[in-house]
PDB file of N, CA and C in Angstrom:
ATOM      1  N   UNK A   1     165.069 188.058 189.102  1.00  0.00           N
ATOM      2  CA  UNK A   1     165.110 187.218 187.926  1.00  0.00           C
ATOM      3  C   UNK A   1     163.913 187.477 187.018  1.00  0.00           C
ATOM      4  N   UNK A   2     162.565 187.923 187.693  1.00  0.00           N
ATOM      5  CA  UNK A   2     161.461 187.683 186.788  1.00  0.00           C
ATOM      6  C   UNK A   2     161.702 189.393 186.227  1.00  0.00           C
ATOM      7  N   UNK A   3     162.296 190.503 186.729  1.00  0.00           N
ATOM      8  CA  UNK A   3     162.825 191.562 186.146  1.00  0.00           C
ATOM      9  C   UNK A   3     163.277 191.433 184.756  1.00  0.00           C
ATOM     10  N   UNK A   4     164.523 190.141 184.452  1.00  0.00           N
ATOM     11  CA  UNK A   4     165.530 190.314 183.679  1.00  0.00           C
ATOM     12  C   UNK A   4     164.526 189.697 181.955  1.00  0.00           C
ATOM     13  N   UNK A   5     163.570 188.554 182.852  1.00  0.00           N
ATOM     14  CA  UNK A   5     163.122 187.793 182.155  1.00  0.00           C
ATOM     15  C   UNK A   5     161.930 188.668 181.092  1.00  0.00           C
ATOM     16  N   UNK A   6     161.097 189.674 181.829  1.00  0.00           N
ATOM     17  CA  UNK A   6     159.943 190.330 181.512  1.00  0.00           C
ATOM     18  C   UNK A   6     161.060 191.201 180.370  1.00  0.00           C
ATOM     19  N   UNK A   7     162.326 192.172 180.732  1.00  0.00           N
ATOM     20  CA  UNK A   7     162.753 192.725 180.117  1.00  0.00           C
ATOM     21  C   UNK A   7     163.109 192.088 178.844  1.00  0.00           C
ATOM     22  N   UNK A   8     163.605 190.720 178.623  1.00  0.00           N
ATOM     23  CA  UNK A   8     164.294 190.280 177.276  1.00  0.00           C
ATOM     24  C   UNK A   8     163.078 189.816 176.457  1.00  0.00           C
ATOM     25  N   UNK A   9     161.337 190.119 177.017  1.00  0.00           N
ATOM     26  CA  UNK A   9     160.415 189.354 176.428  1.00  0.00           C
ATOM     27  C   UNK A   9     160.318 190.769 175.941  1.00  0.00           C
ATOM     28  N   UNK A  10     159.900 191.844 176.431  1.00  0.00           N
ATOM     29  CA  UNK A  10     159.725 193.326 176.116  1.00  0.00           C
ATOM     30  C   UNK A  10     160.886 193.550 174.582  1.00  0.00           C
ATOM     31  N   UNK A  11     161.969 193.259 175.497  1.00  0.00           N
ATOM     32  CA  UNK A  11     162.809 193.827 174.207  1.00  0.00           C
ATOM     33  C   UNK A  11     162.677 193.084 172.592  1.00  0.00           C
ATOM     34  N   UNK A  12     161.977 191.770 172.873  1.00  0.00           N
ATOM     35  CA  UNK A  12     161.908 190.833 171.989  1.00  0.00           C
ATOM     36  C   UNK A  12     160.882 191.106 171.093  1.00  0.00           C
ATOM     37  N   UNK A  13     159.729 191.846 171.540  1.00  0.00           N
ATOM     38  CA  UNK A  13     158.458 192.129 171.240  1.00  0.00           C
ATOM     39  C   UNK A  13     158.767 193.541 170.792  1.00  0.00           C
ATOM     40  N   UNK A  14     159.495 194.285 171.049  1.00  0.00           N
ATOM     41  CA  UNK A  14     159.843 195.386 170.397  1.00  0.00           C
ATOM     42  C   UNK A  14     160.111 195.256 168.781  1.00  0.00           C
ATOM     43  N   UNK A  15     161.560 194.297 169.152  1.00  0.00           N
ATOM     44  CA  UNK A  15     162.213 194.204 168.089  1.00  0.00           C
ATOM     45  C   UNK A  15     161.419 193.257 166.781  1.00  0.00           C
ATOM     46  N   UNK A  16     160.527 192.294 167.346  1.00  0.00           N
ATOM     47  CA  UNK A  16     159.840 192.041 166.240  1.00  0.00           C
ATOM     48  C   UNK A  16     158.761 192.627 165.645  1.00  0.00           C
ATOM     49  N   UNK A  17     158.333 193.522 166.259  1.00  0.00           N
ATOM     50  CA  UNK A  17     156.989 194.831 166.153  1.00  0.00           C
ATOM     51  C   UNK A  17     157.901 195.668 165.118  1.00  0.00           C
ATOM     52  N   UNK A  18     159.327 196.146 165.488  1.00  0.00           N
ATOM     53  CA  UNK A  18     159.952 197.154 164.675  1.00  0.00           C
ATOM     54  C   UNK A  18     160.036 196.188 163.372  1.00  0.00           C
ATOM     55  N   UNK A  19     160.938 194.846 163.489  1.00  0.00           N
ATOM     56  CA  UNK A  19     161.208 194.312 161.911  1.00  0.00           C
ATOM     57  C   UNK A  19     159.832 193.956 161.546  1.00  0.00           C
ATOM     58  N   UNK A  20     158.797 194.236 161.667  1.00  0.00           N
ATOM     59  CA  UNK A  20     157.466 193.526 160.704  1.00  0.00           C
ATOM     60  C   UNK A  20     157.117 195.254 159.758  1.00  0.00           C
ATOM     61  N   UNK A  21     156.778 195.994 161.014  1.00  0.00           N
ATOM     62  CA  UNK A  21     156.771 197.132 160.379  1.00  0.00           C
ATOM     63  C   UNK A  21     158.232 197.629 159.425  1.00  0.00           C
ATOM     64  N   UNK A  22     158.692 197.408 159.782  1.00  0.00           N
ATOM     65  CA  UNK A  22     159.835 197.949 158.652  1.00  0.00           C
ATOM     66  C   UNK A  22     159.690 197.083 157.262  1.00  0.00           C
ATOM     67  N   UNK A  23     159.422 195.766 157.603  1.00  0.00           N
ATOM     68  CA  UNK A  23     159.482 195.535 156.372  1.00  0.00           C
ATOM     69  C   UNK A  23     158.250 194.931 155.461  1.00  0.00           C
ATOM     70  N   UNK A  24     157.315 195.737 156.281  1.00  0.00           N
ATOM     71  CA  UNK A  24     156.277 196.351 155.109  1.00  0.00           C
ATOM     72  C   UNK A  24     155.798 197.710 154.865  1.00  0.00           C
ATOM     73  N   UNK A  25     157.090 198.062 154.923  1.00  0.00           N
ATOM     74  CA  UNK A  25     156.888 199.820 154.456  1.00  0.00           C
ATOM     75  C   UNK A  25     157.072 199.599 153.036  1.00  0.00           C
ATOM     76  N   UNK A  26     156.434 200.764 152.387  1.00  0.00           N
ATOM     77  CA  UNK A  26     155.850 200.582 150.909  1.00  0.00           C
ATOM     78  C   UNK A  26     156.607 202.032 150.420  1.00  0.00           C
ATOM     79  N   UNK A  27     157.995 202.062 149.814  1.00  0.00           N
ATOM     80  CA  UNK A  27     158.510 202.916 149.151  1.00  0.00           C
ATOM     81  C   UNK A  27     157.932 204.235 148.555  1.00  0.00           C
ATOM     82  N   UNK A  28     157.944 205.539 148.780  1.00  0.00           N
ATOM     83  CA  UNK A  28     157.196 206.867 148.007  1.00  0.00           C
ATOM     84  C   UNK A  28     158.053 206.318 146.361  1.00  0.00           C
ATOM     85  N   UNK A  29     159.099 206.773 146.122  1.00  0.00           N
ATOM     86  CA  UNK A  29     159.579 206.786 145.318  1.00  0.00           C
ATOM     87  C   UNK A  29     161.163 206.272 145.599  1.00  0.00           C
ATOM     88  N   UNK A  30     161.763 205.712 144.477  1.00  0.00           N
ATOM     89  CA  UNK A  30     162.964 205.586 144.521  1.00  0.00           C
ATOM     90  C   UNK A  30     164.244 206.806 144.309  1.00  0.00           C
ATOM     91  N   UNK A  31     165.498 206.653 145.338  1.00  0.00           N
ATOM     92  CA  UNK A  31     165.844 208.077 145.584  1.00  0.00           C
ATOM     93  C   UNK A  31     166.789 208.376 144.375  1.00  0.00           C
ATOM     94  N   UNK A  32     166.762 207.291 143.224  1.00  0.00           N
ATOM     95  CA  UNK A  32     167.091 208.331 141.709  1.00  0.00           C
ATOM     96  C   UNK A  32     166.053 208.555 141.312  1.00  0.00           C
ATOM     97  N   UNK A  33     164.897 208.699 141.542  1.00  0.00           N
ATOM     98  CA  UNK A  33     164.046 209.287 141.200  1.00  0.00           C
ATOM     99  C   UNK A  33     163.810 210.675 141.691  1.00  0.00           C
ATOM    100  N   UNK A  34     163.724 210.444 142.982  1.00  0.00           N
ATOM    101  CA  UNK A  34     163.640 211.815 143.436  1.00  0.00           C
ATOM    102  C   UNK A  34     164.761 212.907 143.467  1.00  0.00           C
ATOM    103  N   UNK A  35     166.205 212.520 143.480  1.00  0.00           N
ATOM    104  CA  UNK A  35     166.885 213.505 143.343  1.00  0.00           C
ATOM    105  C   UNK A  35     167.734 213.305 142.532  1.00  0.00           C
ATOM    106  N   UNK A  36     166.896 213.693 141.204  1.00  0.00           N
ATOM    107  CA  UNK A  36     167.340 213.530 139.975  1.00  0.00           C
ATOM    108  C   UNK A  36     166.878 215.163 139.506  1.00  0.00           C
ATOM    109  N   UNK A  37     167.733 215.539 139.159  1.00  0.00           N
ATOM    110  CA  UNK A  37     167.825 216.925 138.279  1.00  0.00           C
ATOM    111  C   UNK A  37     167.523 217.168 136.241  1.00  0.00           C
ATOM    112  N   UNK A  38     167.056 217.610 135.820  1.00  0.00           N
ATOM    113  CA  UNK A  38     167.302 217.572 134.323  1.00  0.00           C
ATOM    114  C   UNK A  38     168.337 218.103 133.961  1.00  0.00           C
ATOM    115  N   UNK A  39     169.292 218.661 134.942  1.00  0.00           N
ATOM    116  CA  UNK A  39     170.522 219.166 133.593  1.00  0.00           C
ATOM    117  C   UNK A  39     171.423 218.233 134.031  1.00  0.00           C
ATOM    118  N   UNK A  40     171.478 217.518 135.013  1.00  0.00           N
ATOM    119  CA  UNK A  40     172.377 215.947 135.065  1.00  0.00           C
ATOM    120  C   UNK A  40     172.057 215.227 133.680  1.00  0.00           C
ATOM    121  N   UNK A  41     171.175 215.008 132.996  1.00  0.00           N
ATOM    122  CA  UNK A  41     170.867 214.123 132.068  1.00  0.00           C
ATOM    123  C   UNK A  41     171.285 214.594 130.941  1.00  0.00           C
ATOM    124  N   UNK A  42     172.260 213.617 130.344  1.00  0.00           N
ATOM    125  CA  UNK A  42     172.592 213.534 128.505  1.00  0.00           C
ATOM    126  C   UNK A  42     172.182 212.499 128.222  1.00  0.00           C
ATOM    127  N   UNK A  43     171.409 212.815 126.843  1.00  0.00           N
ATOM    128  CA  UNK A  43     170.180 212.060 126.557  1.00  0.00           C
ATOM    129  C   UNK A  43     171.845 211.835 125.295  1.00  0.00           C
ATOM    130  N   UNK A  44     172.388 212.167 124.083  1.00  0.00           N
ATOM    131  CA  UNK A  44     173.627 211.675 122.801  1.00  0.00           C
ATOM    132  C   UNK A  44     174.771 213.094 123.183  1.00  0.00           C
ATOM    133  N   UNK A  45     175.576 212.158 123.890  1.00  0.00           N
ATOM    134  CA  UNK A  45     176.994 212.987 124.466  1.00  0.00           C
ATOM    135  C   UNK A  45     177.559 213.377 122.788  1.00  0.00           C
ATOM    136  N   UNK A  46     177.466 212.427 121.688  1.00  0.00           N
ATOM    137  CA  UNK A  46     177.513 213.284 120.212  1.00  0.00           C
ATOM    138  C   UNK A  46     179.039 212.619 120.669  1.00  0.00           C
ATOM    139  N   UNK A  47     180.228 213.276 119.535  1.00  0.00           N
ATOM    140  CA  UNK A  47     181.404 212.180 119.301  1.00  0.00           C
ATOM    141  C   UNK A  47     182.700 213.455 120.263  1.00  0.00           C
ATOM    142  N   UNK A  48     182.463 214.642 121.249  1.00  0.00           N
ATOM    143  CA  UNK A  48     182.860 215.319 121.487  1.00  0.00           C
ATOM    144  C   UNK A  48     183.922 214.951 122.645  1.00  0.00           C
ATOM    145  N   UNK A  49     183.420 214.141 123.832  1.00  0.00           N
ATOM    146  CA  UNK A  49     184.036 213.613 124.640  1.00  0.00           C
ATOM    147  C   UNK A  49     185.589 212.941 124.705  1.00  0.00           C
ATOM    148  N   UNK A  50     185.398 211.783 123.086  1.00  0.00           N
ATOM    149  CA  UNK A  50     186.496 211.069 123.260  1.00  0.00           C
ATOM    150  C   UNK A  50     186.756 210.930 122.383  1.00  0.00           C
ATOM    151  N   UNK A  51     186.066 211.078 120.641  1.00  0.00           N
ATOM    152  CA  UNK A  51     186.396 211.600 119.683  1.00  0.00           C
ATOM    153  C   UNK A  51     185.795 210.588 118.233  1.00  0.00           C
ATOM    154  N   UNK A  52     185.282 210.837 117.217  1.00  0.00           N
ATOM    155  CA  UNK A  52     184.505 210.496 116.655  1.00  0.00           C
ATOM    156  C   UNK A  52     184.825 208.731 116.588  1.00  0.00           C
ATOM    157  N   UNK A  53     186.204 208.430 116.339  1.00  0.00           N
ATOM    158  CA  UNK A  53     186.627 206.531 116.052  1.00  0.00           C
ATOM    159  C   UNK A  53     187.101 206.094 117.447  1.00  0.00           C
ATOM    160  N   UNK A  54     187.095 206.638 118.762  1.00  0.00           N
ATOM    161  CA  UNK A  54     187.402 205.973 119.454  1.00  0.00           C
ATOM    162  C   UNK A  54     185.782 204.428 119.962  1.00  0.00           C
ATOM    163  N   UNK A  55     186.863 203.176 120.069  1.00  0.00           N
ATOM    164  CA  UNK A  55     185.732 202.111 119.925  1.00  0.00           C
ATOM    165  C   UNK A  55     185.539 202.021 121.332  1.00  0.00           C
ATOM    166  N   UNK A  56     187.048 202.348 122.649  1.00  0.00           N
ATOM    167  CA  UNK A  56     186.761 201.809 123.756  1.00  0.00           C
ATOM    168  C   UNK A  56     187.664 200.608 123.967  1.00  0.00           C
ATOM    169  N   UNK A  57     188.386 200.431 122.498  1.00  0.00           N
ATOM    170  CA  UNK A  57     189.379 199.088 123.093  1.00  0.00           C
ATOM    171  C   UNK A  57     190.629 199.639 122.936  1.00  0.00           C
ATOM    172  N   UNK A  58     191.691 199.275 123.700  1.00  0.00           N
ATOM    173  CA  UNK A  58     192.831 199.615 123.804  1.00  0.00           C
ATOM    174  C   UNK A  58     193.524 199.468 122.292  1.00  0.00           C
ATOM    175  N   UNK A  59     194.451 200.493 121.996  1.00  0.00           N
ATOM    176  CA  UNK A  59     195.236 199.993 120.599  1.00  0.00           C
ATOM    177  C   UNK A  59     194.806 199.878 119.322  1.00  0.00           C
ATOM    178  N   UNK A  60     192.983 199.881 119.086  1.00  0.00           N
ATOM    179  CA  UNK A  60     192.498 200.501 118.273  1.00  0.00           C
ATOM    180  C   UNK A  60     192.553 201.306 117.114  1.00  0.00           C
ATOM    181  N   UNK A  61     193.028 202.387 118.324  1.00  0.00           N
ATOM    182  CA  UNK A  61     193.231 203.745 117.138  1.00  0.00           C
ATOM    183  C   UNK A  61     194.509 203.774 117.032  1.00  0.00           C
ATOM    184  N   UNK A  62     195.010 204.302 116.077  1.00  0.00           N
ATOM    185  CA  UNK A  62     196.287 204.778 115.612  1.00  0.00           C
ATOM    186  C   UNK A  62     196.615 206.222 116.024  1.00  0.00           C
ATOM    187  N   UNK A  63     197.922 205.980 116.622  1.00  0.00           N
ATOM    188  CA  UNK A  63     197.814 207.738 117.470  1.00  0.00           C
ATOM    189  C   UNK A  63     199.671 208.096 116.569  1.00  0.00           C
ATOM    190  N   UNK A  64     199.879 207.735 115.385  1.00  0.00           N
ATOM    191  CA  UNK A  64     201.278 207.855 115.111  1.00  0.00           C
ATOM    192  C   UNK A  64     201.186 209.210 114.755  1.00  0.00           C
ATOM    193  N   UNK A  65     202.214 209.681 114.667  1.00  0.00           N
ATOM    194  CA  UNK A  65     202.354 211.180 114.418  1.00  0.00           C
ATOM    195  C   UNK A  65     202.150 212.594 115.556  1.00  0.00           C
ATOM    196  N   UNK A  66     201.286 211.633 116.290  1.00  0.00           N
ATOM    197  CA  UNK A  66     200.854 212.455 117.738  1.00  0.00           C
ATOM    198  C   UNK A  66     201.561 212.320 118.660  1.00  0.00           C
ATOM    199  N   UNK A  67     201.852 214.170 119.416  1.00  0.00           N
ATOM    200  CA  UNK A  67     202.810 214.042 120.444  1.00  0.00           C
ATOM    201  C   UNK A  67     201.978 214.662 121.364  1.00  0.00           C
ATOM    202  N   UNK A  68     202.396 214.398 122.860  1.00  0.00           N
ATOM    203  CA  UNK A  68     201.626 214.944 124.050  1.00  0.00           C
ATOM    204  C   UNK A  68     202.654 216.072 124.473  1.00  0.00           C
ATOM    205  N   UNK A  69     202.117 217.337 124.973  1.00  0.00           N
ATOM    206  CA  UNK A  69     202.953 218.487 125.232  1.00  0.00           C
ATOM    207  C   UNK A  69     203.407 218.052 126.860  1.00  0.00           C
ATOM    208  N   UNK A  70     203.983 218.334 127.006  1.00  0.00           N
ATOM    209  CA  UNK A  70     204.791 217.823 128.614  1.00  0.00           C
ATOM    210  C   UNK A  70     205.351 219.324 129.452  1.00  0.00           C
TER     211      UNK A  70
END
């Protein structure tokens, strides 16, 4: 019994030794920081994407006259 007892005090003392240290570990950097590339970044995508009057709301634009090739 005094086996089982020493063991769940051990394991107890572990586990609060691990959560204190863990949670005062002090971050290097944040990981978009670090694996962040410069040619990932568009700084003005410009009107090329989706087209100079699109606003983003449905029904907006007027698409009459336009056909989609199928």
């Amino acid at each position: 019994m005094g086996i089982i007892v020493t063991g769940v005090v051990v394991v107890g003392a572990i586990a609060f030794g691990t959560g204190y240290y863990v949670l005062n570990l002090q971050p290097a950097e944040p990981a978009w920081e670090v694996y962040s590339t410069e040619g990932a970044r568009v700084g003005d995508p410009g009107h090329n994407l989706v087209g100079k009057n699109w606003s983003g709301e449905p029904g907006s634009v007027s698409t009459d006259g336009e056909e989609t090739s199928s």
